[in-house]
N, C-alpha and C. Protein backbone atom coordinates (compact mmCIF):
# COMPACT_ATOMS: atom_id res chain seq x y z
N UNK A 1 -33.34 118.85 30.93
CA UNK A 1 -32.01 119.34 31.23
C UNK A 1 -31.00 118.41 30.60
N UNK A 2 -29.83 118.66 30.11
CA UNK A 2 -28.95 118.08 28.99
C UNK A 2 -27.89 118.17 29.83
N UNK A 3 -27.31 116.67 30.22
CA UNK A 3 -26.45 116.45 30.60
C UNK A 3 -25.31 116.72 30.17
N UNK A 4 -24.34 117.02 31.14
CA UNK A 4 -23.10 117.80 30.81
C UNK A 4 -22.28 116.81 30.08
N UNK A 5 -21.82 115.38 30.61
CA UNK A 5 -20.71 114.72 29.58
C UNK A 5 -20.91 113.56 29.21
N UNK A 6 -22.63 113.80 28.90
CA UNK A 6 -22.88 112.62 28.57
C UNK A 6 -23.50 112.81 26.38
N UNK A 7 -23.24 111.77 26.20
CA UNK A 7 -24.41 111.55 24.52
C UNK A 7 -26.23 111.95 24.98
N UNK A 8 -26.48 111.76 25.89
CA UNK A 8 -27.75 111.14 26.34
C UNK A 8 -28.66 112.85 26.27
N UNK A 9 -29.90 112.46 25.83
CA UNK A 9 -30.91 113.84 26.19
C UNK A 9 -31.07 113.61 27.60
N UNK A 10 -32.19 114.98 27.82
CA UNK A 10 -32.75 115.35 28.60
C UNK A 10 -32.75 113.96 29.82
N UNK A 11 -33.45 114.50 31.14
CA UNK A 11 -33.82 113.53 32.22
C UNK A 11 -35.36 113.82 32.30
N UNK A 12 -36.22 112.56 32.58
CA UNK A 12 -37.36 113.02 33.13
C UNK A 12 -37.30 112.63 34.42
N UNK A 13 -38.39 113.33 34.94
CA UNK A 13 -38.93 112.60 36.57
C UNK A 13 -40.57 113.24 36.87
N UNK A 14 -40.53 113.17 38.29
CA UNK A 14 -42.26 113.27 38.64
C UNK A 14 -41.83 114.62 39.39
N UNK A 15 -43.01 115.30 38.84
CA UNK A 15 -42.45 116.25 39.57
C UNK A 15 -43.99 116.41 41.01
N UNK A 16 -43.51 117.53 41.55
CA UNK A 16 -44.12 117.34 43.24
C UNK A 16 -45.74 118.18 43.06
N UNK A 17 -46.63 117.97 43.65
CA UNK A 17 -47.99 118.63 43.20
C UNK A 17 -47.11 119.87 43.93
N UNK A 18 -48.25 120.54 43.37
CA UNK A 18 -48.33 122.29 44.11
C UNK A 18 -48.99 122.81 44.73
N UNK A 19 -48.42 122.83 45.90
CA UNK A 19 -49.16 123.50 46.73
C UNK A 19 -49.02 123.86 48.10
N UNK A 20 -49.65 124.83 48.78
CA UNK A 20 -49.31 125.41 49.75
C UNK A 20 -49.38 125.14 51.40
N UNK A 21 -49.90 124.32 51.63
CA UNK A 21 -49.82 123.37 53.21
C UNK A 21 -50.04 121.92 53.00
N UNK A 22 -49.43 121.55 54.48
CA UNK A 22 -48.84 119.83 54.62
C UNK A 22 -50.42 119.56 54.38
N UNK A 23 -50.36 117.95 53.74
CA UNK A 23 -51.60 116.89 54.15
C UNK A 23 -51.81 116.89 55.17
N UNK A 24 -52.74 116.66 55.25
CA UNK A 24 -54.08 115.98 56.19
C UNK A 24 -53.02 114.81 57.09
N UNK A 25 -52.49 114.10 56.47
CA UNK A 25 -52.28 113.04 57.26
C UNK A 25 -50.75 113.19 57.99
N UNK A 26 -50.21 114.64 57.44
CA UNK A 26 -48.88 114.93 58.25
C UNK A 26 -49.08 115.85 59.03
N UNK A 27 -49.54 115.59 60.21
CA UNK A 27 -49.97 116.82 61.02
C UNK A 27 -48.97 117.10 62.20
N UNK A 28 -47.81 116.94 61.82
CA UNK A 28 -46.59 117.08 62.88
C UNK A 28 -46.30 119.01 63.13
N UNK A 29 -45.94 118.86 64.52
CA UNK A 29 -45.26 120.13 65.03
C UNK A 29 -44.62 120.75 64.44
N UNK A 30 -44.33 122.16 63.86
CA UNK A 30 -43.07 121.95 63.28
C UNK A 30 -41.51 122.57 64.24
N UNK A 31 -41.92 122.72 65.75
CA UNK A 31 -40.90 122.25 66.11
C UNK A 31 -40.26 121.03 66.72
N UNK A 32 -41.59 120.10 66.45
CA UNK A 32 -40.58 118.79 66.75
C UNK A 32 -40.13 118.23 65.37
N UNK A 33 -40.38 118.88 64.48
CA UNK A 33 -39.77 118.54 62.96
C UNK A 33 -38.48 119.15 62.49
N UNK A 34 -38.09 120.52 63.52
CA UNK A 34 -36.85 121.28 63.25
C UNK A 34 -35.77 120.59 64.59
N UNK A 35 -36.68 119.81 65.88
CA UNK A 35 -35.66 119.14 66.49
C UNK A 35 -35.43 118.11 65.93
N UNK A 36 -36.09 117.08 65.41
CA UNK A 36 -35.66 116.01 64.58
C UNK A 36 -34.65 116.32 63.16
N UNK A 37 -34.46 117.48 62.53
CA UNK A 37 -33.83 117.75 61.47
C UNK A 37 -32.53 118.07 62.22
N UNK A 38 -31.95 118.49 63.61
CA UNK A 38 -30.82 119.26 64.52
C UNK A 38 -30.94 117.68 64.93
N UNK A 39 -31.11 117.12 65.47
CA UNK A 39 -30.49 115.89 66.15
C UNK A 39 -30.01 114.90 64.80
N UNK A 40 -30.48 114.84 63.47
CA UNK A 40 -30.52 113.52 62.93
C UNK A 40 -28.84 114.47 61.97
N UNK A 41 -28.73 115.94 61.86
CA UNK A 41 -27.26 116.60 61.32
C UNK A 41 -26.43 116.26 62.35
N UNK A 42 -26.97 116.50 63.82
CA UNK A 42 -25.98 116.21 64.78
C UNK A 42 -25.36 114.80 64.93
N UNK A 43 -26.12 113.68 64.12
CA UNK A 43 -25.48 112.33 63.77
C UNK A 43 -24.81 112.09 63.19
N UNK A 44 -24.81 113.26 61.73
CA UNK A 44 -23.54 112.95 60.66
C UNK A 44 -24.34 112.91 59.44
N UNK A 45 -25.41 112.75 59.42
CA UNK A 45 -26.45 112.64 57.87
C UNK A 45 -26.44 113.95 57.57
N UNK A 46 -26.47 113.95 55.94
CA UNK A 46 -26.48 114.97 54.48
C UNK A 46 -27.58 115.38 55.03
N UNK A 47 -28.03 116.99 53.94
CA UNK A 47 -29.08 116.95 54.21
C UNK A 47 -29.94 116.55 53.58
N UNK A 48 -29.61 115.80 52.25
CA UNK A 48 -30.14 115.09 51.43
C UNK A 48 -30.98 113.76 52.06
N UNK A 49 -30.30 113.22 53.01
CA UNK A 49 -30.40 112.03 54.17
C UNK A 49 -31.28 112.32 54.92
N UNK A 50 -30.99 113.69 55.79
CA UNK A 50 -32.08 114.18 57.01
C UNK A 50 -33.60 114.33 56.02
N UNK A 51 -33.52 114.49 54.52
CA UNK A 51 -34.83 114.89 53.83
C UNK A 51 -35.67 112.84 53.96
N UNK A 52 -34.76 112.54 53.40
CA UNK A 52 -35.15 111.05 52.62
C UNK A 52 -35.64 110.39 54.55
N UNK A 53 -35.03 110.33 55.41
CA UNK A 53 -35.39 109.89 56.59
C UNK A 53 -36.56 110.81 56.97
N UNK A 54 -36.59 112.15 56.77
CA UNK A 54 -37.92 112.47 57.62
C UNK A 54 -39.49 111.86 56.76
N UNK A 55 -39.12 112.18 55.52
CA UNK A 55 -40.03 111.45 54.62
C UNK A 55 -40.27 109.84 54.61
N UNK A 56 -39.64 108.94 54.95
CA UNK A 56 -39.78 107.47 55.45
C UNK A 56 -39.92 107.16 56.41
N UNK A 57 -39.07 108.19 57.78
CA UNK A 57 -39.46 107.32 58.97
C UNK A 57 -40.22 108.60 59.89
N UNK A 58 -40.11 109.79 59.78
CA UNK A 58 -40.69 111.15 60.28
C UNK A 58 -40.75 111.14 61.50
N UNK A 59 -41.59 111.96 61.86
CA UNK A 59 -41.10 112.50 63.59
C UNK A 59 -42.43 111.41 64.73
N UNK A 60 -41.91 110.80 65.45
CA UNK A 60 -42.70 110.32 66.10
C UNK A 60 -43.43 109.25 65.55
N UNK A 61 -43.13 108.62 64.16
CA UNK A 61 -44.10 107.85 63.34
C UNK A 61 -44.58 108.63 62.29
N UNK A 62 -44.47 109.53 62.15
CA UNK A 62 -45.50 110.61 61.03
C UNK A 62 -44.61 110.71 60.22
N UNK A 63 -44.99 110.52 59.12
CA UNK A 63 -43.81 111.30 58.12
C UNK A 63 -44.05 112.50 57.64
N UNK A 64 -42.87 113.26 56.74
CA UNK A 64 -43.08 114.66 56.96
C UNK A 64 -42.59 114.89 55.29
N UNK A 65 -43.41 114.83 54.55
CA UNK A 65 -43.60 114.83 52.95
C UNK A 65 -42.77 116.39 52.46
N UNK A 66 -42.94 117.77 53.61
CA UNK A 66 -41.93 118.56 53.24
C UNK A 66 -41.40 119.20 53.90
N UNK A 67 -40.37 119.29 54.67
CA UNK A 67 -40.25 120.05 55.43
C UNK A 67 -40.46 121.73 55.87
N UNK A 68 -40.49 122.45 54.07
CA UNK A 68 -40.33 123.51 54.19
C UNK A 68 -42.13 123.89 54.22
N UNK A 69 -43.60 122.86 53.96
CA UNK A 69 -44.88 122.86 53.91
C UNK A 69 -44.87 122.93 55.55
N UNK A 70 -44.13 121.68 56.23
CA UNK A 70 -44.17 121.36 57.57
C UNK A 70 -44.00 122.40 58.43
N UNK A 71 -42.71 123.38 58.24
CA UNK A 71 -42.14 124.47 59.28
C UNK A 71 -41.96 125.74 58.88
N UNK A 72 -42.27 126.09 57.34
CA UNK A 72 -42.29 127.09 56.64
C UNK A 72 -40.79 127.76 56.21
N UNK A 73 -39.94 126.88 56.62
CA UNK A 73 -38.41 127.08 56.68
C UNK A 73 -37.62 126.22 55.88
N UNK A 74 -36.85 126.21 55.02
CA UNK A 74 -36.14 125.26 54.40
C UNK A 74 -35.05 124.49 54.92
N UNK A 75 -34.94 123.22 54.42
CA UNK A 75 -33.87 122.74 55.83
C UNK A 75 -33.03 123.21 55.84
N UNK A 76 -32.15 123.62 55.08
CA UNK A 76 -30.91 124.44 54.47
C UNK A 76 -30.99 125.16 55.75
N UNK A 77 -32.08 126.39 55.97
CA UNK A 77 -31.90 127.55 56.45
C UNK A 77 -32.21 127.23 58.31
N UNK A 78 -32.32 125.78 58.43
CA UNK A 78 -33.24 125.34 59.75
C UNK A 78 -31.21 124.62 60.01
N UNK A 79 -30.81 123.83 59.34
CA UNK A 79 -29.13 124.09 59.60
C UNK A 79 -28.67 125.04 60.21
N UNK A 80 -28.80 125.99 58.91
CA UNK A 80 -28.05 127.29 59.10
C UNK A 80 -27.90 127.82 60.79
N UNK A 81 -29.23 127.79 61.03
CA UNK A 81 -29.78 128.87 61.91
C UNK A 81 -29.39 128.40 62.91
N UNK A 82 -28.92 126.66 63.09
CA UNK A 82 -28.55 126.24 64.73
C UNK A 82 -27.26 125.67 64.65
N UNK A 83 -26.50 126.11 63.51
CA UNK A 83 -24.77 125.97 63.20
C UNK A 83 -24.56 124.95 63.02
N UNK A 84 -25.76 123.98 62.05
CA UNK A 84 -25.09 122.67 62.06
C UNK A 84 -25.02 122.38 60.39
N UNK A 85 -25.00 123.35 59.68
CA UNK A 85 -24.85 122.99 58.08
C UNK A 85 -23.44 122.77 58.07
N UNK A 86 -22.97 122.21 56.88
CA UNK A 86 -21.47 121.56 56.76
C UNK A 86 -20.68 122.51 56.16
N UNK A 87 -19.36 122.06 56.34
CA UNK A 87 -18.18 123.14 55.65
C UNK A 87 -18.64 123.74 54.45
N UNK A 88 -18.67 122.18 53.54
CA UNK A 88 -19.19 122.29 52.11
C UNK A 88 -20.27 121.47 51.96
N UNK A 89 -20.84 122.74 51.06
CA UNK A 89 -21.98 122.43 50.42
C UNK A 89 -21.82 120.92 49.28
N UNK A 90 -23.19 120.19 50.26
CA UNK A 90 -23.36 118.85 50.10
C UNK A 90 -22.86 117.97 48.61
N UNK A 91 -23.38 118.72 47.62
CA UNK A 91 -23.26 118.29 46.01
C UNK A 91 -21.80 118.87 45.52
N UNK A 92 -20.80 119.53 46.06
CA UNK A 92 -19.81 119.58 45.75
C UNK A 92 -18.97 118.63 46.68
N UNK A 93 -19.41 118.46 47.93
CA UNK A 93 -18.83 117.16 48.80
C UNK A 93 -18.48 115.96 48.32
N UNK A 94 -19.58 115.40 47.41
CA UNK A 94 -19.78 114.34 46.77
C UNK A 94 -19.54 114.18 45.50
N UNK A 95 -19.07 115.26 45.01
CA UNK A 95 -18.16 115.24 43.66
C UNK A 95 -16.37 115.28 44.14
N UNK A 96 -16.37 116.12 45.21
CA UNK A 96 -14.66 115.61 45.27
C UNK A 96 -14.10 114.19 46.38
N UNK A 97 -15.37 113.65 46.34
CA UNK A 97 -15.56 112.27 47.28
C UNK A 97 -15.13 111.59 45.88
N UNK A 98 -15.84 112.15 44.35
CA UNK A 98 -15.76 110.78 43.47
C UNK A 98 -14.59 110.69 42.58
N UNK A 99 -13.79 112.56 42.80
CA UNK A 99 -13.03 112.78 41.90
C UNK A 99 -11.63 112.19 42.76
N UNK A 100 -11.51 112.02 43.80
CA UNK A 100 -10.46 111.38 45.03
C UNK A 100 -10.45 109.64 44.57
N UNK A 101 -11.61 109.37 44.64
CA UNK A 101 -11.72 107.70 44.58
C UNK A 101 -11.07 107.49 43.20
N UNK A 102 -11.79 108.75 42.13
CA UNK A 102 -11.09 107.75 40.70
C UNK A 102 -9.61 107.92 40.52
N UNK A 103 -9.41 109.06 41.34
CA UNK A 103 -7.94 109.12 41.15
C UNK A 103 -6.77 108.44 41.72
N UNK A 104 -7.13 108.04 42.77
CA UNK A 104 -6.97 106.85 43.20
C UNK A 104 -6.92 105.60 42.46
N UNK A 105 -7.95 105.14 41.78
CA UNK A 105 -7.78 103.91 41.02
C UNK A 105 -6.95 104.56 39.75
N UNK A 106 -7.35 105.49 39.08
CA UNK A 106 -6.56 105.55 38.02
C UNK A 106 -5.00 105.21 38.38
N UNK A 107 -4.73 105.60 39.61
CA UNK A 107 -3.50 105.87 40.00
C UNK A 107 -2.78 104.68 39.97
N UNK A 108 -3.49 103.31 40.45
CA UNK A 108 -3.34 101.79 40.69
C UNK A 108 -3.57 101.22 39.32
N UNK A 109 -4.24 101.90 38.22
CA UNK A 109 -4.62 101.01 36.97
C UNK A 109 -4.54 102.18 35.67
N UNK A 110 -2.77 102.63 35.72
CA UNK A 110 -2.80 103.54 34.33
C UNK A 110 -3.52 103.23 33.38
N UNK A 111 -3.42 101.88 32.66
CA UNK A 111 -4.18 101.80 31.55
C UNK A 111 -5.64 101.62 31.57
N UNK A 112 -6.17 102.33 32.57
CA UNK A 112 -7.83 102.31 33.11
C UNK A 112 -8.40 104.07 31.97
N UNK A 113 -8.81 103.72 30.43
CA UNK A 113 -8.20 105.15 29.97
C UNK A 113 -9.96 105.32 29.94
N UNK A 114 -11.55 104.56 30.50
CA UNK A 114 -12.28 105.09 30.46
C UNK A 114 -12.60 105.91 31.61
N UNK A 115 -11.63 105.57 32.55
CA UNK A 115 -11.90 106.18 33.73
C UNK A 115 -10.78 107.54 34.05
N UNK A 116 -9.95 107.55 33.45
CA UNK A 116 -9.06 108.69 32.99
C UNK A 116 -10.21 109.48 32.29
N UNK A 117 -10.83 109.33 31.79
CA UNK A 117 -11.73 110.32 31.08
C UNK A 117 -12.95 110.49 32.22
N UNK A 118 -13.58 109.95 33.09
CA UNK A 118 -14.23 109.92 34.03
C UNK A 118 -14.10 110.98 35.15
N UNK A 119 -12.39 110.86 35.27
CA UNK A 119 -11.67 111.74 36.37
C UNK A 119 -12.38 112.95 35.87
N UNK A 120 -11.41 113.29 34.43
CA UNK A 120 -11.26 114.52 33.71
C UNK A 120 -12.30 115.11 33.91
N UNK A 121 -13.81 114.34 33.59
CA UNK A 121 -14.83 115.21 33.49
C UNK A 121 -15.27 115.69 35.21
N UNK A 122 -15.20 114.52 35.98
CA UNK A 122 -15.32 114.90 37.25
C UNK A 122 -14.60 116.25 37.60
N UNK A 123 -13.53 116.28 37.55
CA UNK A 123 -12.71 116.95 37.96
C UNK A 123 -13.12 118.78 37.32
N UNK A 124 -13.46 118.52 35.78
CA UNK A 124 -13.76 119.77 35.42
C UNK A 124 -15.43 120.12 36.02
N UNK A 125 -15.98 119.34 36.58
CA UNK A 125 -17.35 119.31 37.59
C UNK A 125 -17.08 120.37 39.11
N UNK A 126 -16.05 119.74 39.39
CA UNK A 126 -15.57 120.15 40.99
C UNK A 126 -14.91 121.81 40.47
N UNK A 127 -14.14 121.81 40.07
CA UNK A 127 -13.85 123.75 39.23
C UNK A 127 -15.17 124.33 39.05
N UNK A 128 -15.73 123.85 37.72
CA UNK A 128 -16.90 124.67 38.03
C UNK A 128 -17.61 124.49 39.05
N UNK A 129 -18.08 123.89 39.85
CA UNK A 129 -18.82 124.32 41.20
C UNK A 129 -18.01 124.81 41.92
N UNK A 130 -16.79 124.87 42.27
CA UNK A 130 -16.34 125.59 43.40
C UNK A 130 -16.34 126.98 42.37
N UNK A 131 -16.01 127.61 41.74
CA UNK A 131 -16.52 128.88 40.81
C UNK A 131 -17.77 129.60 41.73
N UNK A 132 -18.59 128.25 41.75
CA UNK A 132 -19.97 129.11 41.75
C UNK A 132 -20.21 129.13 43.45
N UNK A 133 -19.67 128.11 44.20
CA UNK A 133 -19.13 128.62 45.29
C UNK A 133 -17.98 129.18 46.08
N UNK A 134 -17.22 129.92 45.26
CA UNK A 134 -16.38 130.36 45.37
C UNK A 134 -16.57 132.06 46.63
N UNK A 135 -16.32 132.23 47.83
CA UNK A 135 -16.09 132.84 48.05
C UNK A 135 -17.27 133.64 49.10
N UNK A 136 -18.41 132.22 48.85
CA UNK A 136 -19.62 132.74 49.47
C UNK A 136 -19.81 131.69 50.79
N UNK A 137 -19.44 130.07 50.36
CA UNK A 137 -19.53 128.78 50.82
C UNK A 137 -18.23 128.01 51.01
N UNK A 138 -17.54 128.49 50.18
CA UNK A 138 -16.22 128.25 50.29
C UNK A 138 -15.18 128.85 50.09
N UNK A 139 -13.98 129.12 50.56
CA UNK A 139 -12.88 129.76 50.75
C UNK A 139 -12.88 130.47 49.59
N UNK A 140 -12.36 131.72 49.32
CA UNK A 140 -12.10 132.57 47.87
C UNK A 140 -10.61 131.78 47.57
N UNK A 141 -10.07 131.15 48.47
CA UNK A 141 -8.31 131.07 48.02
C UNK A 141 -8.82 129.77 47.10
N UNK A 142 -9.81 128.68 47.08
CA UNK A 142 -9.72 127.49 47.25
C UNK A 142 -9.45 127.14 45.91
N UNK A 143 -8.89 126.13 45.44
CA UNK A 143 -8.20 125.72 44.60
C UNK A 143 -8.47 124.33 44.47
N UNK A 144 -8.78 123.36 43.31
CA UNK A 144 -9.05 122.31 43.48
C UNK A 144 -7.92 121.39 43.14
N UNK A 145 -7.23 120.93 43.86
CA UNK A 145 -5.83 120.04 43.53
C UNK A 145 -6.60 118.39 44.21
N UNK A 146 -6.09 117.20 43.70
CA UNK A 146 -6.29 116.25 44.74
C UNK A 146 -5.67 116.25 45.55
N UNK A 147 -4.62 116.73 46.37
CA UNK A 147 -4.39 116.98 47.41
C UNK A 147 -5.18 117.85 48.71
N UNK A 148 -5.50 119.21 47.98
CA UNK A 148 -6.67 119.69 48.99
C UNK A 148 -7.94 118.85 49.07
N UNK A 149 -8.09 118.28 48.01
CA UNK A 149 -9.52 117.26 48.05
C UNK A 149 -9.48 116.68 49.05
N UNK A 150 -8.38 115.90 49.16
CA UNK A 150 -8.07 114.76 50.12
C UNK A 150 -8.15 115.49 51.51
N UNK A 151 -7.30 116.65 51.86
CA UNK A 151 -7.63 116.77 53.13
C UNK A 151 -9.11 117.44 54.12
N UNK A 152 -9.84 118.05 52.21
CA UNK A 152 -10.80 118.54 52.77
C UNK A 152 -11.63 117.32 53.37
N UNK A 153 -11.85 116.09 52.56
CA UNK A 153 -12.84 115.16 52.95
C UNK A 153 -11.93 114.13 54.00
N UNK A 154 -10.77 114.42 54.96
CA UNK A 154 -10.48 113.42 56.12
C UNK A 154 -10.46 114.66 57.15
């Protein structure tokens, strides 16, 4: 996959074996794996967070390698279902978390002109994703100004 504003090729990584039920050695409930996923959102953790914690510290001592092998449900939809998924969807959260901060510094350090270009691309990041959540996840009116940024994330 070819990064959007960067010189750089492709990314590699590892990708996950395949296949269709938990290990042997994760033999957890999977509703004490969908109460542990509702109590650890009800703390304030992503669900990026609730994934990385059930996989390191898991339910009871066990860890839980997938949730959706574990309960047959994706966490997304294990949110959904007990009203605790967030306004906005997580990966656009964290792009107008970064496009707020630089604008901010740009704001304190005009002649900061690699990070003026940093904003820019951020910023044309946060448009297109709200595009693609436009109207399903997030408001049809929504508009990306740093001002709405700001009040969406306080």
């Amino acid at each position: 996959m070819a990064r959007m504003h960067t010189r750089r090729r492709g990314s590699s990584g590892s990708n996950r074996p395949a296949t269709d039920e938990p290990p042997e050695w994760s033999d957890v409930d999977a509703e004490e794996v969908e109460s542990r996923v509702i109590e650890l959102a009800e703390q304030g953790h992503s669900a990026s967070e609730i994934g990385m914690k059930l996989r390191d510290e898991g339910v009871k001592g066990t860890p839980v390698p997938d949730v959706k092998l574990a309960t047959g449900k994706k966490l997304g939809e294990i949110l959904e279902e007990n009203d605790a998924s967030p306004e906005i969807p997580e990966d656009l959260y964290n792009l107008l978390e970064r496009a707020v901060r630089l604008h901010e510094h740009v704001d304190e350090n005009p002649q900061d002109a690699q990070n003026k270009r940093a904003l820019q691309n951020t910023e044309a990041k946060v448009r297109r994703l709200a595009n693609y959540y436009r109207g399903d996840q997030i408001d049809r009116e929504f508009r990306y100004t740093y001002r709405n940024a700001k009040e969406l994330l306080e």
